[in-house]
C-alpha atoms as a PDB file:
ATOM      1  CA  UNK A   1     -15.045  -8.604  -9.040  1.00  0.00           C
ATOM      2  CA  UNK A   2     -17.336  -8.029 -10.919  1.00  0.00           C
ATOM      3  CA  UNK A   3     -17.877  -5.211 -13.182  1.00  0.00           C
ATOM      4  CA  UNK A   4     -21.397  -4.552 -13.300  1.00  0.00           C
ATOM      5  CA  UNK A   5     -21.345  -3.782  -9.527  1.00  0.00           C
ATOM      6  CA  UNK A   6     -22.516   0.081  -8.946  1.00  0.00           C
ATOM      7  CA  UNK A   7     -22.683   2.550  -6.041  1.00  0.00           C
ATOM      8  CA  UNK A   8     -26.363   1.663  -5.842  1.00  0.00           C
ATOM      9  CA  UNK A   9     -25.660  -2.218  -5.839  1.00  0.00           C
ATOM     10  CA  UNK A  10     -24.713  -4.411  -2.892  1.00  0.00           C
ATOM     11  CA  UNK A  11     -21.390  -3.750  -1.438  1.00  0.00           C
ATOM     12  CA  UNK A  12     -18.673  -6.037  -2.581  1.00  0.00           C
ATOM     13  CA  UNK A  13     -15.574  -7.571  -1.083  1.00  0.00           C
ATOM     14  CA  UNK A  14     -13.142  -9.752  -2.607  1.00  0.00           C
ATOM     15  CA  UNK A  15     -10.376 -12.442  -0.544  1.00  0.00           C
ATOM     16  CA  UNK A  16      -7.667 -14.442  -2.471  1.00  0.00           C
ATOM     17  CA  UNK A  17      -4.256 -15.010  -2.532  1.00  0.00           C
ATOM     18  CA  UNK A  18      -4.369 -15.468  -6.399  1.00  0.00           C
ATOM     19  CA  UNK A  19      -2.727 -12.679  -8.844  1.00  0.00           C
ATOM     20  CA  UNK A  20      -5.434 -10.031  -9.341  1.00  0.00           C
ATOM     21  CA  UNK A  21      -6.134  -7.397 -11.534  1.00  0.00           C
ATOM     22  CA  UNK A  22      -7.860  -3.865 -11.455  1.00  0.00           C
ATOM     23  CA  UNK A  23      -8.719  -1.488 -13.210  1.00  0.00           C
ATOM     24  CA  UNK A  24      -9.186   2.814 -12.014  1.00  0.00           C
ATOM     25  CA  UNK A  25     -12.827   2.671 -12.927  1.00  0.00           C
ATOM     26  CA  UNK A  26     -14.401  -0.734 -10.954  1.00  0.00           C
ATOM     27  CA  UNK A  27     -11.861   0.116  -7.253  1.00  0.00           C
ATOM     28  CA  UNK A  28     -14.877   2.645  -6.859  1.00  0.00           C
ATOM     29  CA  UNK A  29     -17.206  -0.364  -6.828  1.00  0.00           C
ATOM     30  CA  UNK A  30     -15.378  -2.161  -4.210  1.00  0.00           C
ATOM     31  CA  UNK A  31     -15.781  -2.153  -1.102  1.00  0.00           C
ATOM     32  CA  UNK A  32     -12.257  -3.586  -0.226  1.00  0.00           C
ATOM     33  CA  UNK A  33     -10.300  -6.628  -1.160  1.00  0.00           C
ATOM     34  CA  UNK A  34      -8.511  -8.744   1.786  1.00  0.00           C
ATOM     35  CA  UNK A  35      -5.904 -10.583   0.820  1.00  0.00           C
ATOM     36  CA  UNK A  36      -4.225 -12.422   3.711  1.00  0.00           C
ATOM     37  CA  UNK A  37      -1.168 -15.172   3.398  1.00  0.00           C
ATOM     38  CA  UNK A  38       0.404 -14.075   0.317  1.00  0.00           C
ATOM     39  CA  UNK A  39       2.626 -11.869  -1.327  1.00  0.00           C
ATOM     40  CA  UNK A  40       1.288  -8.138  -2.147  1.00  0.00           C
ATOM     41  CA  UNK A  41       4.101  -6.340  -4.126  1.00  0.00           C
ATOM     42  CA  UNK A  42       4.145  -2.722  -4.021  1.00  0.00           C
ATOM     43  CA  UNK A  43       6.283   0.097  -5.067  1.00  0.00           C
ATOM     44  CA  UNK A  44       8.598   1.075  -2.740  1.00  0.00           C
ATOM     45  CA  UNK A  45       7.215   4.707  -2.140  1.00  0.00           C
ATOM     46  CA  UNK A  46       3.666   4.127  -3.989  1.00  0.00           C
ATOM     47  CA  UNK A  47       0.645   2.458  -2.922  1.00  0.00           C
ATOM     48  CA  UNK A  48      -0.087   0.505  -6.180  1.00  0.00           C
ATOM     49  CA  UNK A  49       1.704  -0.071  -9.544  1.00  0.00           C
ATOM     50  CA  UNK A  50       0.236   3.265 -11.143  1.00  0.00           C
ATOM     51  CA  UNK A  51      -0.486   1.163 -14.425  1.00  0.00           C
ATOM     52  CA  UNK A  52       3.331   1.032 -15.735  1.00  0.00           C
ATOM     53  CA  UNK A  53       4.867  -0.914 -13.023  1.00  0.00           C
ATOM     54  CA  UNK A  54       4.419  -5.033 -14.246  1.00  0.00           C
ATOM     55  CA  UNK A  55       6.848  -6.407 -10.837  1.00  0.00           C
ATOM     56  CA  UNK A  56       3.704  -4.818  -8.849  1.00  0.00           C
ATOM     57  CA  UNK A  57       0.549  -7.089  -7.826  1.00  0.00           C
ATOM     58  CA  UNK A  58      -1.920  -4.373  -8.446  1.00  0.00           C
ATOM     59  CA  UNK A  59      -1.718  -1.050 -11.002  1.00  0.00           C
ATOM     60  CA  UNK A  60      -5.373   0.693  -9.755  1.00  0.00           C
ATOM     61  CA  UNK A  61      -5.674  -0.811  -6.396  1.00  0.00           C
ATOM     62  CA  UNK A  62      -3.553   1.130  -3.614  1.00  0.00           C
ATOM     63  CA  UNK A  63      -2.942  -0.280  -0.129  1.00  0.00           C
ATOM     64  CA  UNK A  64      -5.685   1.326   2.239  1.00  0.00           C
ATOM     65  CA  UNK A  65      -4.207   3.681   4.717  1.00  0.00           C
ATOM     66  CA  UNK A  66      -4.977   6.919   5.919  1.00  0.00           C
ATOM     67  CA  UNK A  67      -8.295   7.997   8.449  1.00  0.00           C
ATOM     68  CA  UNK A  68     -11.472   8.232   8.011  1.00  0.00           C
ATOM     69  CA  UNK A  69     -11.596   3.998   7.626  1.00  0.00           C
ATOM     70  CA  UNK A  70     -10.418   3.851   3.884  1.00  0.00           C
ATOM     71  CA  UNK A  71     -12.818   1.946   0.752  1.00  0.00           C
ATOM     72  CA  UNK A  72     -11.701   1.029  -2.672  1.00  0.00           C
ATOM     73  CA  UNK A  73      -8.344  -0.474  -1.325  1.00  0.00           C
ATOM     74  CA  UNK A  74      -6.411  -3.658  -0.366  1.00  0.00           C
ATOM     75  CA  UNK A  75      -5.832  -5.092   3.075  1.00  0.00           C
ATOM     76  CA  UNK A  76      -3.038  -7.737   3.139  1.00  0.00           C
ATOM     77  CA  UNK A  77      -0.366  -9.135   5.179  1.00  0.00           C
ATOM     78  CA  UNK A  78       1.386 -12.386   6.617  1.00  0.00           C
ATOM     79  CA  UNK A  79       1.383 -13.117  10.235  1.00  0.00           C
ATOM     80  CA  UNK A  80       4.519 -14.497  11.804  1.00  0.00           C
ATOM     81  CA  UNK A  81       5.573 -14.188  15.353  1.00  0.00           C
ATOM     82  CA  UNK A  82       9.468 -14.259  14.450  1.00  0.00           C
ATOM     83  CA  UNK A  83      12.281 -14.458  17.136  1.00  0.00           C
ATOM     84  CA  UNK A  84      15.681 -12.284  15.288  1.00  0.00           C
ATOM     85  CA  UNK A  85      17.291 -14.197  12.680  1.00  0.00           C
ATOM     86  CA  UNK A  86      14.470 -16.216  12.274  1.00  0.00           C
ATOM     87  CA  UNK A  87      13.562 -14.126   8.960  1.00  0.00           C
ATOM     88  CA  UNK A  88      16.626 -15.482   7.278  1.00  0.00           C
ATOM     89  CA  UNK A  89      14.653 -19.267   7.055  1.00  0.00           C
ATOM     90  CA  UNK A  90      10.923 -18.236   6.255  1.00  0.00           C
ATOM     91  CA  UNK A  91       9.690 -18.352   2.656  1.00  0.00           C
ATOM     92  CA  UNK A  92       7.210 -14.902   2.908  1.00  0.00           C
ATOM     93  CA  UNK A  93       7.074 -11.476   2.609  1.00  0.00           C
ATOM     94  CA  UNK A  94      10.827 -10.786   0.742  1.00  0.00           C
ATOM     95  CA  UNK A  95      10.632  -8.157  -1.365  1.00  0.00           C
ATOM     96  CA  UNK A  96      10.896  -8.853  -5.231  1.00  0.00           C
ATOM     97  CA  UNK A  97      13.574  -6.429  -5.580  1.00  0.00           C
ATOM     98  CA  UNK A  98      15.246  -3.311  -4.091  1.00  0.00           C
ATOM     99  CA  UNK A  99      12.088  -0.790  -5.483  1.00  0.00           C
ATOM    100  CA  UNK A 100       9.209  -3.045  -4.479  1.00  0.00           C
ATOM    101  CA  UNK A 101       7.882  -4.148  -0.798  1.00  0.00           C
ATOM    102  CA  UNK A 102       5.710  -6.870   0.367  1.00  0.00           C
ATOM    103  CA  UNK A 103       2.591  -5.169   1.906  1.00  0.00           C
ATOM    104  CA  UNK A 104       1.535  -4.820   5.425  1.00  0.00           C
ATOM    105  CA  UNK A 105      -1.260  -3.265   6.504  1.00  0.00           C
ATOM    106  CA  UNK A 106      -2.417  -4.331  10.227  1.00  0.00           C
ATOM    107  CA  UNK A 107      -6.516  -4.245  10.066  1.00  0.00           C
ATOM    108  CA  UNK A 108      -5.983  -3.412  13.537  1.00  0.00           C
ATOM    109  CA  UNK A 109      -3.922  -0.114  13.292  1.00  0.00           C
ATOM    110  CA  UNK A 110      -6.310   0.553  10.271  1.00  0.00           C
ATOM    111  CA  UNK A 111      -9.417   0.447  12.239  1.00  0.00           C
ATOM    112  CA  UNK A 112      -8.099   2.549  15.395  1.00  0.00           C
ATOM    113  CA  UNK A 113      -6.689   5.127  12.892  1.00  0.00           C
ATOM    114  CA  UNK A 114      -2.845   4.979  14.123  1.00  0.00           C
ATOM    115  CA  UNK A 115       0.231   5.220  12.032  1.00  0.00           C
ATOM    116  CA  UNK A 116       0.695   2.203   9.759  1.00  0.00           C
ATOM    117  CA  UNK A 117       3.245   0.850  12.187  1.00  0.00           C
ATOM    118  CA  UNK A 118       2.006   1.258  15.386  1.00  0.00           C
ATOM    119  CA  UNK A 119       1.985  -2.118  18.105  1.00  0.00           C
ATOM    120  CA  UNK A 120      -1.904  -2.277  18.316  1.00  0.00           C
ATOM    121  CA  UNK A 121      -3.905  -5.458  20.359  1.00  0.00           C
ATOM    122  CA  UNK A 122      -5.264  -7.972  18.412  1.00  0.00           C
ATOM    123  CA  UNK A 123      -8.701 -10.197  19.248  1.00  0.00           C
ATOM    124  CA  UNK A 124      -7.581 -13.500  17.767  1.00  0.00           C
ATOM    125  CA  UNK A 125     -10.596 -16.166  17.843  1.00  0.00           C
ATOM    126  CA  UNK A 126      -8.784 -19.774  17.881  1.00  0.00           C
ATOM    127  CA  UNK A 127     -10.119 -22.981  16.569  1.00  0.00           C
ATOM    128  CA  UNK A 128     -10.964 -25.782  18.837  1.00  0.00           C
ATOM    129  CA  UNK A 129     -10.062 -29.763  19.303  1.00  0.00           C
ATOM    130  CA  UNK A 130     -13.762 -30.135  18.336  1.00  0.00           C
ATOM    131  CA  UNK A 131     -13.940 -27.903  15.416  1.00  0.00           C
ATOM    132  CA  UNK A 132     -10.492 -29.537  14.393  1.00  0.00           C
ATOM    133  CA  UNK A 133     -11.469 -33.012  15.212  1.00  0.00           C
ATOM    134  CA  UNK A 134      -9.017 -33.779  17.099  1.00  0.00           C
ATOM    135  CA  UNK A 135      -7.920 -36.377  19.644  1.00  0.00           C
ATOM    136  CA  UNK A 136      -5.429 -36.924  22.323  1.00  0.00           C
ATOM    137  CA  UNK A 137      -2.609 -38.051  19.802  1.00  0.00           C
ATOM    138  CA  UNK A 138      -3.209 -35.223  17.756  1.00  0.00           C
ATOM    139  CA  UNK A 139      -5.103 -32.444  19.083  1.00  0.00           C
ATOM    140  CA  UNK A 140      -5.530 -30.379  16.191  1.00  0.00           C
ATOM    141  CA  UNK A 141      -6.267 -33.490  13.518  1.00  0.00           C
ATOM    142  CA  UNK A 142      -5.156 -33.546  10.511  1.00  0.00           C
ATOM    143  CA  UNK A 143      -4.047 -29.816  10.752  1.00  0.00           C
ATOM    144  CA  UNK A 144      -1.678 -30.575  13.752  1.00  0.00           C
ATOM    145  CA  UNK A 145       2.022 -30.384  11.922  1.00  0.00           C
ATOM    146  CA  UNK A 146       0.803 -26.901  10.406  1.00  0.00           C
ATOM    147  CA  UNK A 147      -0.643 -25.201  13.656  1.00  0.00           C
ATOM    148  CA  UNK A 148       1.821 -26.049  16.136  1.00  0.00           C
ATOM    149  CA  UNK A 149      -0.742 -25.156  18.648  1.00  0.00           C
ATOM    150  CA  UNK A 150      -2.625 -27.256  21.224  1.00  0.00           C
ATOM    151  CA  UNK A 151      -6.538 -26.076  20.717  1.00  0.00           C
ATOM    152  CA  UNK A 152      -9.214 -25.478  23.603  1.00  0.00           C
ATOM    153  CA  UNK A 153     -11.113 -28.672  24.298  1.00  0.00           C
ATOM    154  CA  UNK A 154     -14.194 -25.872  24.431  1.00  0.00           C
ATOM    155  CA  UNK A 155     -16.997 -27.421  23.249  1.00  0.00           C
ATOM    156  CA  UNK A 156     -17.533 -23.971  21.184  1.00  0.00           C
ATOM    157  CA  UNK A 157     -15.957 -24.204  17.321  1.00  0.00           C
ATOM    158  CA  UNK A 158     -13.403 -20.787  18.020  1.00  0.00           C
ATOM    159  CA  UNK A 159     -12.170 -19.663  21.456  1.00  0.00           C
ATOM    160  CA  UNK A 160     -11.546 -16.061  21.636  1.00  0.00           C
ATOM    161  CA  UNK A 161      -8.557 -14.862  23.350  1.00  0.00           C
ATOM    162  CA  UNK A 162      -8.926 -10.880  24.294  1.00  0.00           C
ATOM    163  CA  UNK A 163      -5.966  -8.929  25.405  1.00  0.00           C
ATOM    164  CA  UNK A 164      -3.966 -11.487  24.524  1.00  0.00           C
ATOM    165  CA  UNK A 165      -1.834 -10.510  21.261  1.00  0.00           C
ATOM    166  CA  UNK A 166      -0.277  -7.504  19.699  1.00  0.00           C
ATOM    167  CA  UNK A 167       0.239  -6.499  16.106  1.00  0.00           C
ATOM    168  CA  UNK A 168       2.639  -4.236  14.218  1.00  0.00           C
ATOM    169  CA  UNK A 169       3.597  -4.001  10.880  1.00  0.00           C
ATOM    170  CA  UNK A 170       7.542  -5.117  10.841  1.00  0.00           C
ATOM    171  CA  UNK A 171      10.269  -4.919   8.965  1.00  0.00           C
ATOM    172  CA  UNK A 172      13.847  -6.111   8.434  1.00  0.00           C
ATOM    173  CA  UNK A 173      16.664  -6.797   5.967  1.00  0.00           C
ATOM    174  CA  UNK A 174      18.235  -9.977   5.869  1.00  0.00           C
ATOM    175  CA  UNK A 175      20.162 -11.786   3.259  1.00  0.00           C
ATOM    176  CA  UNK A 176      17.562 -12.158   1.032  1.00  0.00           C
ATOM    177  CA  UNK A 177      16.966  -8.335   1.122  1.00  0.00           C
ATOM    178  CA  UNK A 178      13.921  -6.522   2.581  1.00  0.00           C
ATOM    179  CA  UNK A 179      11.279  -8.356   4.430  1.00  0.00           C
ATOM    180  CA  UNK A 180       7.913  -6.901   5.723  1.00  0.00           C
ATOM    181  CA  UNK A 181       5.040  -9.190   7.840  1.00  0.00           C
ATOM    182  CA  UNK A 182       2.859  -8.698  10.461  1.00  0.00           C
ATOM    183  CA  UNK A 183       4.698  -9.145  13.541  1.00  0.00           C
ATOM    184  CA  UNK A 184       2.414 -11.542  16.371  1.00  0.00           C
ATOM    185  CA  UNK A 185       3.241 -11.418  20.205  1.00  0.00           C
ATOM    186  CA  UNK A 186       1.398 -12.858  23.064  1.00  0.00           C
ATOM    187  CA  UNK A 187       0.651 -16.205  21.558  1.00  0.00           C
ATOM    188  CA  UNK A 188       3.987 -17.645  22.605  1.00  0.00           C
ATOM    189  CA  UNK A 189       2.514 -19.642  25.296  1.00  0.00           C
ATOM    190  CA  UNK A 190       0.012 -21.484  22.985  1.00  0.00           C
ATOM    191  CA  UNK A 191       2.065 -20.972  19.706  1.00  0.00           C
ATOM    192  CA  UNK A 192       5.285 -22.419  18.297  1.00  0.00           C
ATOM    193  CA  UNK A 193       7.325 -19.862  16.325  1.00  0.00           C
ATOM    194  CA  UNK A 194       9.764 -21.829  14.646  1.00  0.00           C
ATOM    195  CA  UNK A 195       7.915 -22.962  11.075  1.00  0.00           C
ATOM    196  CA  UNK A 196       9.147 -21.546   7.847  1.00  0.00           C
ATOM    197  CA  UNK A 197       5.521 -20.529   7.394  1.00  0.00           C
ATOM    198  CA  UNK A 198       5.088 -18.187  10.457  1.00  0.00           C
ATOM    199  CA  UNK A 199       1.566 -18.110  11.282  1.00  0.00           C
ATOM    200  CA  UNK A 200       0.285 -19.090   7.747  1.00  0.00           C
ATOM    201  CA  UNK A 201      -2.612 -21.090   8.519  1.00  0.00           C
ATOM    202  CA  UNK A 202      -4.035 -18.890  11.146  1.00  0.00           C
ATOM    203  CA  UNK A 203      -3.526 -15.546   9.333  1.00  0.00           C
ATOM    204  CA  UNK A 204      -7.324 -14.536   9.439  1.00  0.00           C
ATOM    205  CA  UNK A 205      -7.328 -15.995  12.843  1.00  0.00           C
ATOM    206  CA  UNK A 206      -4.909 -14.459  14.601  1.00  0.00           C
ATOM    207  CA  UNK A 207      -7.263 -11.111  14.802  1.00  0.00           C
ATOM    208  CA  UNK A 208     -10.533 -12.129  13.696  1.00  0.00           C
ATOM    209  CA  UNK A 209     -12.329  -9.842  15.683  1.00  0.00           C
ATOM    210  CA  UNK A 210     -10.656  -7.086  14.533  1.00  0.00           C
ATOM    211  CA  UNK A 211     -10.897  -7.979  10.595  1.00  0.00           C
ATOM    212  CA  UNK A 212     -14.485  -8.357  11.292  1.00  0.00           C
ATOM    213  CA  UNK A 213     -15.273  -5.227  12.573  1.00  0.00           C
ATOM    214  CA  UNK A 214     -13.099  -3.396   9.874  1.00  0.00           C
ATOM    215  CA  UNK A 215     -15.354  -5.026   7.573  1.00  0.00           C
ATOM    216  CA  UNK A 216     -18.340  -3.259   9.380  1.00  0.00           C
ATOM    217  CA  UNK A 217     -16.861  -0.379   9.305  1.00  0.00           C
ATOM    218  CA  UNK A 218     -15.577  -0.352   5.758  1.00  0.00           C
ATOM    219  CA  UNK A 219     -19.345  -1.636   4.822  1.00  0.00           C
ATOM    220  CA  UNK A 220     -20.435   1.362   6.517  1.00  0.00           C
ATOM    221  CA  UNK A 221     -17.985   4.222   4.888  1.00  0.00           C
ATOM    222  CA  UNK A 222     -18.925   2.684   0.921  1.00  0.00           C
ATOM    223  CA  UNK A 223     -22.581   2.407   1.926  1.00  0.00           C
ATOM    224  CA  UNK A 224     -22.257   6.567   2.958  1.00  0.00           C
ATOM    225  CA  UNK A 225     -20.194   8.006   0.096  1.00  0.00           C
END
């Protein structure tokens, strides 16, 4: 991020799944930061560190929540469509310790202004064989032990799949102690659900359309205050 940015400048976004830092005074120069596939500690109770918490990813940056469509805030979660007990074998979303979480914040729930954990319908847009490269033997190339999908031979790069998926925030304890991920159903039928990764590799797709349209509207709330 950079910290010449202003009100009066272009709006920015950030995405990675590195460590990030910042600070009180540039989160009102941001539009938002996304943040999908990894690990987002947060306090327990607190939507960012507060500057005296070190276990937490961000001090100045809180989880967005809340209505009107939030700016100045992080968006992140991990996708997994996880049968029960399945949360005892993935490597994702555990919490650090017994006063931090992972975050979760479905873009979905965001967007439609519904509590945090509400089951909300996602618009996942798919890759294809052709945008994959892929071939009869392995229909999703090189990618094809990580998807565990079959793709669309649509001669289009994405396939969109309305009313096809839900989304809720979720969250369990197993023995590795408090877990929290975004929780996919509907893609049963062209997903496999049993790698230690959930849905790792598709975590922007599996509700594209939706994360796109929360940009919009995020674009839209920074570009009015």
């Amino acid at each position: 991020m950079d910290p010449s940015l202003s009100r009066g400048s272009t709006p920015s976004f950030f995405s990675s799944t590195a460590h990030c830092a910042a600070t009180s005074g540039h989160t009102r120069r941001l539009v938002a930061a996304y943040i999908l596939g990894a690990d987002v500690r947060v306090p327990l109770n607190a939507p960012a560190g507060g500057g005296t918490d070190p276990v937490s990813t961000f001090q100045h940056l809180p989880a967005c929540t809340g209505s009107p469509v939030p700016v100045g805030c992080v968006i992140a979660y991990n996708s997994a469509n996880l049968a029960p007990g399945q949360e005892e074998t993935v490597s994702f979303g555990h919490a650090p310790d017994a006063d931090h979480r992972v975050l979760c914040v479905n873009p979905a729930a965001l967007l439609a202004g519904v509590a945090p954990g509400a089951t909300t319908p996602l618009r996942p847009y798919l890759p294809t064989q052709r945008l994959l490269r892929g071939n009869v033997l392995t229909p999703a190339g090189s990618l094809s032990p990580l998807l565990g999908f079959t793709p669309t031979t649509y001669p289009t790069g994405f396939a969109a799949y309305p009313d096809l998926a839900t989304g809720a925030c979720s969250q369990r304890t197993s023995s590795k102690g408090r877990m929290d991920w975004l929780q996919v159903n509907g893609l049963d039928g062209i997903h496999t659900s049993g790698s230690t990764l959930g849905l790792h590799v598709l975590d922007f797709n599996v509700d594209a359309g939706g994360l796109t349209a929360l940009v919009a509207a995020q674009s839209a709330a920074w570009s009015a205050t």
